[in-house]
PDB file of N, CA and C in Angstrom:
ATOM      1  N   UNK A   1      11.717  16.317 -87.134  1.00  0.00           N
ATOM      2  CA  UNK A   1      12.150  17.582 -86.566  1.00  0.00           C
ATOM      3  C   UNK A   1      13.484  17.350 -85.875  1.00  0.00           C
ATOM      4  N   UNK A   2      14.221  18.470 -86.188  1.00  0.00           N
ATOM      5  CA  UNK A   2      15.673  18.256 -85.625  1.00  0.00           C
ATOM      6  C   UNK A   2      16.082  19.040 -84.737  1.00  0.00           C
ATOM      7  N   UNK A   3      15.083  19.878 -84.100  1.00  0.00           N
ATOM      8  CA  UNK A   3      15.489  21.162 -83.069  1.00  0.00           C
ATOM      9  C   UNK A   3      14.675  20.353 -81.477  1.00  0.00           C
ATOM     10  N   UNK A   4      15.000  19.294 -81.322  1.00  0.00           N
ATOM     11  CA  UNK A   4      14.447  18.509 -79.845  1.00  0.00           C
ATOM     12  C   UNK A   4      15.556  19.068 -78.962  1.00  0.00           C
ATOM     13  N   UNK A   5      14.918  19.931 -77.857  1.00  0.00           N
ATOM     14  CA  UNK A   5      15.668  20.787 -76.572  1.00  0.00           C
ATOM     15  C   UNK A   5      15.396  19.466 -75.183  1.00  0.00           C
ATOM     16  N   UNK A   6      14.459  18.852 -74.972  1.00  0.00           N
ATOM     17  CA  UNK A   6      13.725  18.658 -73.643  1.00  0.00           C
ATOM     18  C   UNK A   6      13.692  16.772 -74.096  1.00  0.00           C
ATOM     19  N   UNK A   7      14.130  15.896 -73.033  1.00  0.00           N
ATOM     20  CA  UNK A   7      14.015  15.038 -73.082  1.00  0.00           C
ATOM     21  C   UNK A   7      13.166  15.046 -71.776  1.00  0.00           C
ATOM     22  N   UNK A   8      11.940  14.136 -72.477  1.00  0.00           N
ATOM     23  CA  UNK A   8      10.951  13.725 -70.945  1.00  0.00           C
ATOM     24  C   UNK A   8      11.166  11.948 -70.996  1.00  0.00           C
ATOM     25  N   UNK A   9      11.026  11.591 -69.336  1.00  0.00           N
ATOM     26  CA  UNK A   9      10.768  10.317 -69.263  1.00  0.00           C
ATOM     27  C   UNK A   9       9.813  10.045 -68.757  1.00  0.00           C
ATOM     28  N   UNK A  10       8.696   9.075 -69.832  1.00  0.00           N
ATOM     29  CA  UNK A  10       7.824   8.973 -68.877  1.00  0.00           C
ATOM     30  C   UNK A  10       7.802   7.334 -68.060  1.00  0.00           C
ATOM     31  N   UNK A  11       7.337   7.131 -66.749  1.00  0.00           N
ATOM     32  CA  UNK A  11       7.120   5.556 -66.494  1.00  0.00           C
ATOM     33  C   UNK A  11       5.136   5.357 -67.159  1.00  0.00           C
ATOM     34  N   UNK A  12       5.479   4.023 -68.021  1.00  0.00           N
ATOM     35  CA  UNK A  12       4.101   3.507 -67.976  1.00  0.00           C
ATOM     36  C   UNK A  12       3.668   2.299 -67.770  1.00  0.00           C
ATOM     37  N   UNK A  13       2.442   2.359 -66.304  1.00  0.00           N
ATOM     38  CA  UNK A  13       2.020   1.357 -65.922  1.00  0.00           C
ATOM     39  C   UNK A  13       0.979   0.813 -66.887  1.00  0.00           C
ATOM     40  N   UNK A  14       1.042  -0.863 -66.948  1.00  0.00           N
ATOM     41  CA  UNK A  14      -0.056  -1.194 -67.614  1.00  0.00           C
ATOM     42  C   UNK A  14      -0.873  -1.648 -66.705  1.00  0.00           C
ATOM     43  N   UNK A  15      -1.813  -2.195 -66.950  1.00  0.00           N
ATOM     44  CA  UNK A  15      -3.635  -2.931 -65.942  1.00  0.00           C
ATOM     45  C   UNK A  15      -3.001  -3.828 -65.279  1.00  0.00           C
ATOM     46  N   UNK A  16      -2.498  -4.626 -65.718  1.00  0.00           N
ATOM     47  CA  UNK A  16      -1.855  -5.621 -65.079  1.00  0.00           C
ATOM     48  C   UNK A  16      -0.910  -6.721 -65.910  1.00  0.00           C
ATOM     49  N   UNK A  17      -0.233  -7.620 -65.374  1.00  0.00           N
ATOM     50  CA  UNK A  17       0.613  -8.566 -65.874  1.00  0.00           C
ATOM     51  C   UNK A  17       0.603  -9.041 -67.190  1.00  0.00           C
ATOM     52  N   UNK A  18      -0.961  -9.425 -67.067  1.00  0.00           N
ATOM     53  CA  UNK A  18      -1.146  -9.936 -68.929  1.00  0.00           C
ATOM     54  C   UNK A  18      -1.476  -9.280 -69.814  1.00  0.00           C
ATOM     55  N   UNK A  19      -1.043  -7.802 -69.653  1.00  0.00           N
ATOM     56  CA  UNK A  19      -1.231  -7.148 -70.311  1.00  0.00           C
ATOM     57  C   UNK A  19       0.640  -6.519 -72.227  1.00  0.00           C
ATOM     58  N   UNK A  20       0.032  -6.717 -73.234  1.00  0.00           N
ATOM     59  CA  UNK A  20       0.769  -7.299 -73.962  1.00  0.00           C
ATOM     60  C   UNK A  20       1.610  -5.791 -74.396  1.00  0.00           C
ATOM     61  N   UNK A  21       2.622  -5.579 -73.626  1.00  0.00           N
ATOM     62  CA  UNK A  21       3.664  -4.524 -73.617  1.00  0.00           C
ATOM     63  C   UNK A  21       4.204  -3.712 -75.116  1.00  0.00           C
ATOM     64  N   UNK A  22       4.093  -4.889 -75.952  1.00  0.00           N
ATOM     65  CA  UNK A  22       4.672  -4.736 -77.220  1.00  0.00           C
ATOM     66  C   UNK A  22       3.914  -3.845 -78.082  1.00  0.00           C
ATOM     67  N   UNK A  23       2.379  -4.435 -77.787  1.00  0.00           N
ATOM     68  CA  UNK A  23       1.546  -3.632 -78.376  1.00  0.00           C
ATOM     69  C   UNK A  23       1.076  -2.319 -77.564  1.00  0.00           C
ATOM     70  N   UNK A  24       1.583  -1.772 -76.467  1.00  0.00           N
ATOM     71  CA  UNK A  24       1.606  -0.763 -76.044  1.00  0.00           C
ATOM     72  C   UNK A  24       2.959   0.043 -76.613  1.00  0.00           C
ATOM     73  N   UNK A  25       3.567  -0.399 -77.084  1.00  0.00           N
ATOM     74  CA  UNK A  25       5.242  -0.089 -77.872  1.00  0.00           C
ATOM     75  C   UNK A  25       4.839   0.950 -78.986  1.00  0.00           C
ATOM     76  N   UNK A  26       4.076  -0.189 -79.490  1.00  0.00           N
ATOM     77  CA  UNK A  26       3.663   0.317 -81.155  1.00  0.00           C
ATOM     78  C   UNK A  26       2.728   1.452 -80.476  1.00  0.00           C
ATOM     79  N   UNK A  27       1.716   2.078 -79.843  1.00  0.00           N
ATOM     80  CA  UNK A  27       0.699   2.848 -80.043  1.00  0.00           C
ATOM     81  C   UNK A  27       1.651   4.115 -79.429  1.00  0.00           C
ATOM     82  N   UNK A  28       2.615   3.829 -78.618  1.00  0.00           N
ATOM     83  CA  UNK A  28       3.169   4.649 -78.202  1.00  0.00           C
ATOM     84  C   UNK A  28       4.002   5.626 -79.132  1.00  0.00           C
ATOM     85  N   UNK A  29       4.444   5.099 -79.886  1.00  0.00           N
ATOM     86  CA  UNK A  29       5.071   5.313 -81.349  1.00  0.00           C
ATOM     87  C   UNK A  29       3.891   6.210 -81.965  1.00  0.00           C
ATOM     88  N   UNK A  30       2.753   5.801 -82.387  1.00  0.00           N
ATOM     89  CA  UNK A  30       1.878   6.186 -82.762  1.00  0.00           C
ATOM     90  C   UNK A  30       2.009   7.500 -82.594  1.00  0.00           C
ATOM     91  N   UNK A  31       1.027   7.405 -81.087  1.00  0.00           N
ATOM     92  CA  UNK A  31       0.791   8.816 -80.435  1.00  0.00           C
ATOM     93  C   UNK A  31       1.777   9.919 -80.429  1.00  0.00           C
ATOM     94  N   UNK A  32       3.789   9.585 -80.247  1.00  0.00           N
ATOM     95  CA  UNK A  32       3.802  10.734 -80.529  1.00  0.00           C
ATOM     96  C   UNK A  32       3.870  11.419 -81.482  1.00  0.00           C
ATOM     97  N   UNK A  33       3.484  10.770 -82.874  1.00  0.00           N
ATOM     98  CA  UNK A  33       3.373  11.948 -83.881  1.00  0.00           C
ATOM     99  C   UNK A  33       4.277  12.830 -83.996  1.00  0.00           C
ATOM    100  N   UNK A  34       4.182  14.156 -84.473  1.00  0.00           N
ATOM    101  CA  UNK A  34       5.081  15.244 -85.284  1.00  0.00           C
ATOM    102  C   UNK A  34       5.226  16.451 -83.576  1.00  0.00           C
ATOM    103  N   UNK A  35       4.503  15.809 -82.577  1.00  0.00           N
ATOM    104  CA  UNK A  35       4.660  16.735 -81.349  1.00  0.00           C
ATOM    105  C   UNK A  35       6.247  16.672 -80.794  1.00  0.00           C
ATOM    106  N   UNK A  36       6.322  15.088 -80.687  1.00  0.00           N
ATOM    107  CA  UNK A  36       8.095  14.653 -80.058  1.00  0.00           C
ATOM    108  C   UNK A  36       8.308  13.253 -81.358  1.00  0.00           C
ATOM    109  N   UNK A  37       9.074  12.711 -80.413  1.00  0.00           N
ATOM    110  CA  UNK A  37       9.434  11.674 -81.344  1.00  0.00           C
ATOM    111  C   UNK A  37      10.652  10.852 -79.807  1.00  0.00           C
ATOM    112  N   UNK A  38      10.287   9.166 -80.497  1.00  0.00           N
ATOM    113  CA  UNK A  38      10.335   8.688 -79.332  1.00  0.00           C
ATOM    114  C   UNK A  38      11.547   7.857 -79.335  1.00  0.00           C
ATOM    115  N   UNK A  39      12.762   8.571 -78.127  1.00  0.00           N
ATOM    116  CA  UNK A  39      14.095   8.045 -78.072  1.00  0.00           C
ATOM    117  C   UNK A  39      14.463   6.780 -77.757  1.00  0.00           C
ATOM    118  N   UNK A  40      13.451   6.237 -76.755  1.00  0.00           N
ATOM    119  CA  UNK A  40      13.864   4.885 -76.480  1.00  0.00           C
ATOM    120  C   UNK A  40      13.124   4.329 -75.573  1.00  0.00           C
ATOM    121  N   UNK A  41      12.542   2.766 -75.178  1.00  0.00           N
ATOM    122  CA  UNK A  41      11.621   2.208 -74.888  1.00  0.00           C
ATOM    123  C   UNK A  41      12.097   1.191 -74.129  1.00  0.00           C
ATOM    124  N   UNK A  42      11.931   1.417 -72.495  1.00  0.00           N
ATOM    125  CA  UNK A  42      13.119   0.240 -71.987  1.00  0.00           C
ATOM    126  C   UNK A  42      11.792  -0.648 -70.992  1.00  0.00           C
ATOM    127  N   UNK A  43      11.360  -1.636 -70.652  1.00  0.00           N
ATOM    128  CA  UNK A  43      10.909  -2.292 -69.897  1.00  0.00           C
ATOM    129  C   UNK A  43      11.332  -2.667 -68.496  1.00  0.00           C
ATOM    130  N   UNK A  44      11.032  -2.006 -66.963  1.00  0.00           N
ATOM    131  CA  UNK A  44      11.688  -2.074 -65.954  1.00  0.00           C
ATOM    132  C   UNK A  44      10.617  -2.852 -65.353  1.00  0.00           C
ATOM    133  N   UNK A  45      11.313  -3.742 -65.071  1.00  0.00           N
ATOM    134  CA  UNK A  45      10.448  -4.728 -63.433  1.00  0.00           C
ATOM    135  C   UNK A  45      10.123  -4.146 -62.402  1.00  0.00           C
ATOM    136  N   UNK A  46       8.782  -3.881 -62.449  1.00  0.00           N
ATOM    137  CA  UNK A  46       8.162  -3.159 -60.902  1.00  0.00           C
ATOM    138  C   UNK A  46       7.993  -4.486 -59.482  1.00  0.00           C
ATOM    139  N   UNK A  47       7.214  -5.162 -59.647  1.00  0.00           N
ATOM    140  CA  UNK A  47       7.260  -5.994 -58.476  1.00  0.00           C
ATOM    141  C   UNK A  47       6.424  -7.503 -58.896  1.00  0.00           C
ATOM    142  N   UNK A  48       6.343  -8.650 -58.051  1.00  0.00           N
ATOM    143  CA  UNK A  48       5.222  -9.303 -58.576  1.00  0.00           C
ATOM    144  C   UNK A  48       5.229  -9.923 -59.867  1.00  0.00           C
ATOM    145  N   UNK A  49       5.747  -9.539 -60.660  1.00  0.00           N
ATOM    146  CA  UNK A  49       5.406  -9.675 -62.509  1.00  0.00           C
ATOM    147  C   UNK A  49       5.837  -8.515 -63.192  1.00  0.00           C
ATOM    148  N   UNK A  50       5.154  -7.457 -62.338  1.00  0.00           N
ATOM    149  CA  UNK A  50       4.520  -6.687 -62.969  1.00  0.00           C
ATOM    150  C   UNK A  50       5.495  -5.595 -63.678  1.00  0.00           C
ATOM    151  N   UNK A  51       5.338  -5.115 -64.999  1.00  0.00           N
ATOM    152  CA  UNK A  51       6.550  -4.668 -65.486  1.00  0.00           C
ATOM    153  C   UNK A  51       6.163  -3.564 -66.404  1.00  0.00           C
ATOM    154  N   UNK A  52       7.052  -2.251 -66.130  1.00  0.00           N
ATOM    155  CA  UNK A  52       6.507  -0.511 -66.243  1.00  0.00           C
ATOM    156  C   UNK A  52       7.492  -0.807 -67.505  1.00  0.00           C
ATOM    157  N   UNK A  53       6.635   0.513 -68.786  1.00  0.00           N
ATOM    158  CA  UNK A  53       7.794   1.109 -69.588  1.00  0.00           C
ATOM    159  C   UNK A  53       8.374   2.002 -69.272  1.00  0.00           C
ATOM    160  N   UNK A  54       9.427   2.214 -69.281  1.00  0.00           N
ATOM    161  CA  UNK A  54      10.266   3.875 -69.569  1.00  0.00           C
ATOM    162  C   UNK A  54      10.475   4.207 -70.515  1.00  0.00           C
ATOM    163  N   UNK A  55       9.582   5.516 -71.156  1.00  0.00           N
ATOM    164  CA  UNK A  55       9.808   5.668 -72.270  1.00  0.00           C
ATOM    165  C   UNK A  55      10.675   7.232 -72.216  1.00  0.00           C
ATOM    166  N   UNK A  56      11.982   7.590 -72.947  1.00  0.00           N
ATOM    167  CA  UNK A  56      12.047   9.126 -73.379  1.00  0.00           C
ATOM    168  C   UNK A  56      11.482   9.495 -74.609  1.00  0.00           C
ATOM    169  N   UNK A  57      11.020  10.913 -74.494  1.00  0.00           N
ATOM    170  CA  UNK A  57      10.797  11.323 -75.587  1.00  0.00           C
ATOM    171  C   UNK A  57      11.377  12.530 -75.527  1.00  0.00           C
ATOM    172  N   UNK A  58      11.926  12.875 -76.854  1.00  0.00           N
ATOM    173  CA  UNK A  58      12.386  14.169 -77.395  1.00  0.00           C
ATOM    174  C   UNK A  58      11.250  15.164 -77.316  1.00  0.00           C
ATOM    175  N   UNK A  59      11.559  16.301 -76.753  1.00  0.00           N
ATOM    176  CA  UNK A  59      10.600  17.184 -77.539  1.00  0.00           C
ATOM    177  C   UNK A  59      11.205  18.701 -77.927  1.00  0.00           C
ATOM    178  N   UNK A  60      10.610  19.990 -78.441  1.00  0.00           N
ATOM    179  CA  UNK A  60      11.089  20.883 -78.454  1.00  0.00           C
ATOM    180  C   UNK A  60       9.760  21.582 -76.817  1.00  0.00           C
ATOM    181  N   UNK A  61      11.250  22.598 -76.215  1.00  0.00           N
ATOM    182  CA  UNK A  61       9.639  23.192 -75.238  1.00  0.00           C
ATOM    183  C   UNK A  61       8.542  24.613 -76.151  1.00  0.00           C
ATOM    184  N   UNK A  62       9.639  25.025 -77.030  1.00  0.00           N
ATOM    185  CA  UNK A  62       8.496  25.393 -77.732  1.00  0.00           C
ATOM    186  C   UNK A  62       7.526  25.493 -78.235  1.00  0.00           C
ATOM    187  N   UNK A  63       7.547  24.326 -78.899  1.00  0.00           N
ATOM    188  CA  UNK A  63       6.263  23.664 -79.321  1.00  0.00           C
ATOM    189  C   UNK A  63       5.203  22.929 -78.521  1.00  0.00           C
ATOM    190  N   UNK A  64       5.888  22.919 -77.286  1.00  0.00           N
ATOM    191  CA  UNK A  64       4.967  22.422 -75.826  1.00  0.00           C
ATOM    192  C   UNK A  64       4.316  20.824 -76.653  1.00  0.00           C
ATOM    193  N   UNK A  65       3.362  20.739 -76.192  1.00  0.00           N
ATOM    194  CA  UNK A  65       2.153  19.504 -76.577  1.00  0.00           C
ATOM    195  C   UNK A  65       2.558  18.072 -75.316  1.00  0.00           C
ATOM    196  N   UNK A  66       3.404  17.928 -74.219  1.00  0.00           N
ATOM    197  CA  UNK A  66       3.930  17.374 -73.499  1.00  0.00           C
ATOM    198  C   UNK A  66       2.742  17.104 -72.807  1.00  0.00           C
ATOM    199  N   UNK A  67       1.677  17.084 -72.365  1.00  0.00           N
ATOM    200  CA  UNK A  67       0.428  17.364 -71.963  1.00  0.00           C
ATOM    201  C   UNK A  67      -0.620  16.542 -72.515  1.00  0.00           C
ATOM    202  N   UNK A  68      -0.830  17.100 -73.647  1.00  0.00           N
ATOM    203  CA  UNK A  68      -1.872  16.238 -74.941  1.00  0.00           C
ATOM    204  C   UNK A  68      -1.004  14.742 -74.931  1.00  0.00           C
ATOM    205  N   UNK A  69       0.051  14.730 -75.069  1.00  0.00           N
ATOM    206  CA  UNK A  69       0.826  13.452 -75.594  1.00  0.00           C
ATOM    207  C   UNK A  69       0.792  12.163 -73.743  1.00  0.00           C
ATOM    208  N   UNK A  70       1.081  13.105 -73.091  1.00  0.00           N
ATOM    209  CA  UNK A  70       0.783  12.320 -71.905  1.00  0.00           C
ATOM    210  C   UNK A  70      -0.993  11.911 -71.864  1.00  0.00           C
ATOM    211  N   UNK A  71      -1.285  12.272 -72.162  1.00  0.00           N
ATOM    212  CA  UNK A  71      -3.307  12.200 -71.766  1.00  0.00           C
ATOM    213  C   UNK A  71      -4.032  10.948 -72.983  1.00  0.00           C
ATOM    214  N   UNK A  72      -2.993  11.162 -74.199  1.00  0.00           N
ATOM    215  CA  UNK A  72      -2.966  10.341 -75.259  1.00  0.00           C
ATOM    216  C   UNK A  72      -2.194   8.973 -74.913  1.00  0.00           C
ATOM    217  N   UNK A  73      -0.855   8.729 -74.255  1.00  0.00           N
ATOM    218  CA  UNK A  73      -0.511   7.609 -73.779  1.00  0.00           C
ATOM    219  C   UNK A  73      -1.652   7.126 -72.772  1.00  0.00           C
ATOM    220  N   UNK A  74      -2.390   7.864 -71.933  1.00  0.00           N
ATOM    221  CA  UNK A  74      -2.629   7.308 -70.841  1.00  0.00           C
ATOM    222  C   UNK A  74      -4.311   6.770 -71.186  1.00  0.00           C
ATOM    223  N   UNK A  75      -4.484   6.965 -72.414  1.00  0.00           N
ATOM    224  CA  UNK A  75      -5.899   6.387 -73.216  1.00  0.00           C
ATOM    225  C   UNK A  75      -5.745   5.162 -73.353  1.00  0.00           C
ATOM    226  N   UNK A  76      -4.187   5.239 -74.062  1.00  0.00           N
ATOM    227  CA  UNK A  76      -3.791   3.605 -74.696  1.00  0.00           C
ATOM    228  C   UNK A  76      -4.227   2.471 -73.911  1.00  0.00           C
ATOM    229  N   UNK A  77      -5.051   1.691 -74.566  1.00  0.00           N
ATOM    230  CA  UNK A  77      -5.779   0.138 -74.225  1.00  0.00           C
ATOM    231  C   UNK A  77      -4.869  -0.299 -73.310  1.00  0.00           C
ATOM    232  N   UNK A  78      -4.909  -0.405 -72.042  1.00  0.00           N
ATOM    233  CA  UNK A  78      -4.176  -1.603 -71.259  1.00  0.00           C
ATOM    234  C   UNK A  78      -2.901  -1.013 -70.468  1.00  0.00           C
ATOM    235  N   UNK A  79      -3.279   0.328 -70.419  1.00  0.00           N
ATOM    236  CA  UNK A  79      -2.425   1.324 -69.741  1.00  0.00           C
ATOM    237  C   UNK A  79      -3.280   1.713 -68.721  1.00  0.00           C
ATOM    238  N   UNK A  80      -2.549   1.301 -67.484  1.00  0.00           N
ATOM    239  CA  UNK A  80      -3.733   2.061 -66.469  1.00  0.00           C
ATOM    240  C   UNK A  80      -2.892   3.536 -66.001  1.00  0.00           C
ATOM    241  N   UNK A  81      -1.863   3.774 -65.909  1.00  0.00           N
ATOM    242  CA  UNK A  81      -1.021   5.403 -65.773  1.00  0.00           C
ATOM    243  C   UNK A  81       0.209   5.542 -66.839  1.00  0.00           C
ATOM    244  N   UNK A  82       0.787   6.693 -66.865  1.00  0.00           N
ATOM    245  CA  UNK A  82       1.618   7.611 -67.627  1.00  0.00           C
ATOM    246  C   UNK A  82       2.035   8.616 -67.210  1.00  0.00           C
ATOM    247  N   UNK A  83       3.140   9.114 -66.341  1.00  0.00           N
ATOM    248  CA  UNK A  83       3.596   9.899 -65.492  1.00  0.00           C
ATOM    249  C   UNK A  83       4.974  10.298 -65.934  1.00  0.00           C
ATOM    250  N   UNK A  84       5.042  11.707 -66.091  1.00  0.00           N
ATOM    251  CA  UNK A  84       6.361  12.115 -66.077  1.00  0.00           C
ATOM    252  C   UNK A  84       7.798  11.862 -65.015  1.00  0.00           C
ATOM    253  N   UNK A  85       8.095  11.074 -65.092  1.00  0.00           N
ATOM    254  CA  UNK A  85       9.266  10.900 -63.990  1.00  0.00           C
ATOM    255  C   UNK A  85      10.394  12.051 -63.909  1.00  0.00           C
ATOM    256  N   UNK A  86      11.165  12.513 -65.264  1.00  0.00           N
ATOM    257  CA  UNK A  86      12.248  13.239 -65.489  1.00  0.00           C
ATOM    258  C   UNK A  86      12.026  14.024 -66.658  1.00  0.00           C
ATOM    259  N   UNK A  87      12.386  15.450 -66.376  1.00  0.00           N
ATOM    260  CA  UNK A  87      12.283  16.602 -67.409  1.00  0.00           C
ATOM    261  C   UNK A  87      13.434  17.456 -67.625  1.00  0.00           C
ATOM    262  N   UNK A  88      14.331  17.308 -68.934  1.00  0.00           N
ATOM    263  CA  UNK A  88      15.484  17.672 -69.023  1.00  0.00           C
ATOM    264  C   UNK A  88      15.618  18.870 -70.291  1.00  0.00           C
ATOM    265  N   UNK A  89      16.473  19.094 -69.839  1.00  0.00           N
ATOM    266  CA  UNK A  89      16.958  20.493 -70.931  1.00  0.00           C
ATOM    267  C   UNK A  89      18.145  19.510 -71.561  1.00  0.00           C
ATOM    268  N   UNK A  90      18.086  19.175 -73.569  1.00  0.00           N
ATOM    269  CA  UNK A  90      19.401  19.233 -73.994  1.00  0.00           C
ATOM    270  C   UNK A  90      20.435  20.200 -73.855  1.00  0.00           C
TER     271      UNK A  90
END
């Protein structure tokens, strides 16, 4: 889809340290499906070890689903949160 209005960022915490980021990469990909589609995947150092994704995702607000897709990251194995940080208008 080529009509993406709304870039969201979300931060995602995993369980903890040994928890394997990469393969939270891939499911993330997964999940968003034909709802958004996913701009970019950066790894930020929270404290301790311990280390959050930032992910953006494109979406249209028309098509909404920003909701389902957050509730769906926050299933993912070895994710303990998924929180919208930033909500933008292209």
């Amino acid at each position: 889809m080529s009509d993406w209005n709304v870039v969201a960022k979300l931060r995602i915490m995993p369980e903890g340290v040994d928890v394997d980021l990469g393969k939270i990469q891939e499911k993330v990909k997964e999940v968003a499906g034909d709802k958004c589609e996913v701009h970019s995947i950066e790894e930020k150092p929270i404290a301790f070890g311990l280390v959050a994704l930032e992910v953006n995702l494109l979406l249209n607000d028309r098509q909404g689903g920003m909701d389902e897709v957050q509730e769906k990251i926050s299933a993912i194995e070895g994710v303990s949160e998924a929180e919208v940080v930033d909500l933008n208008r292209l």
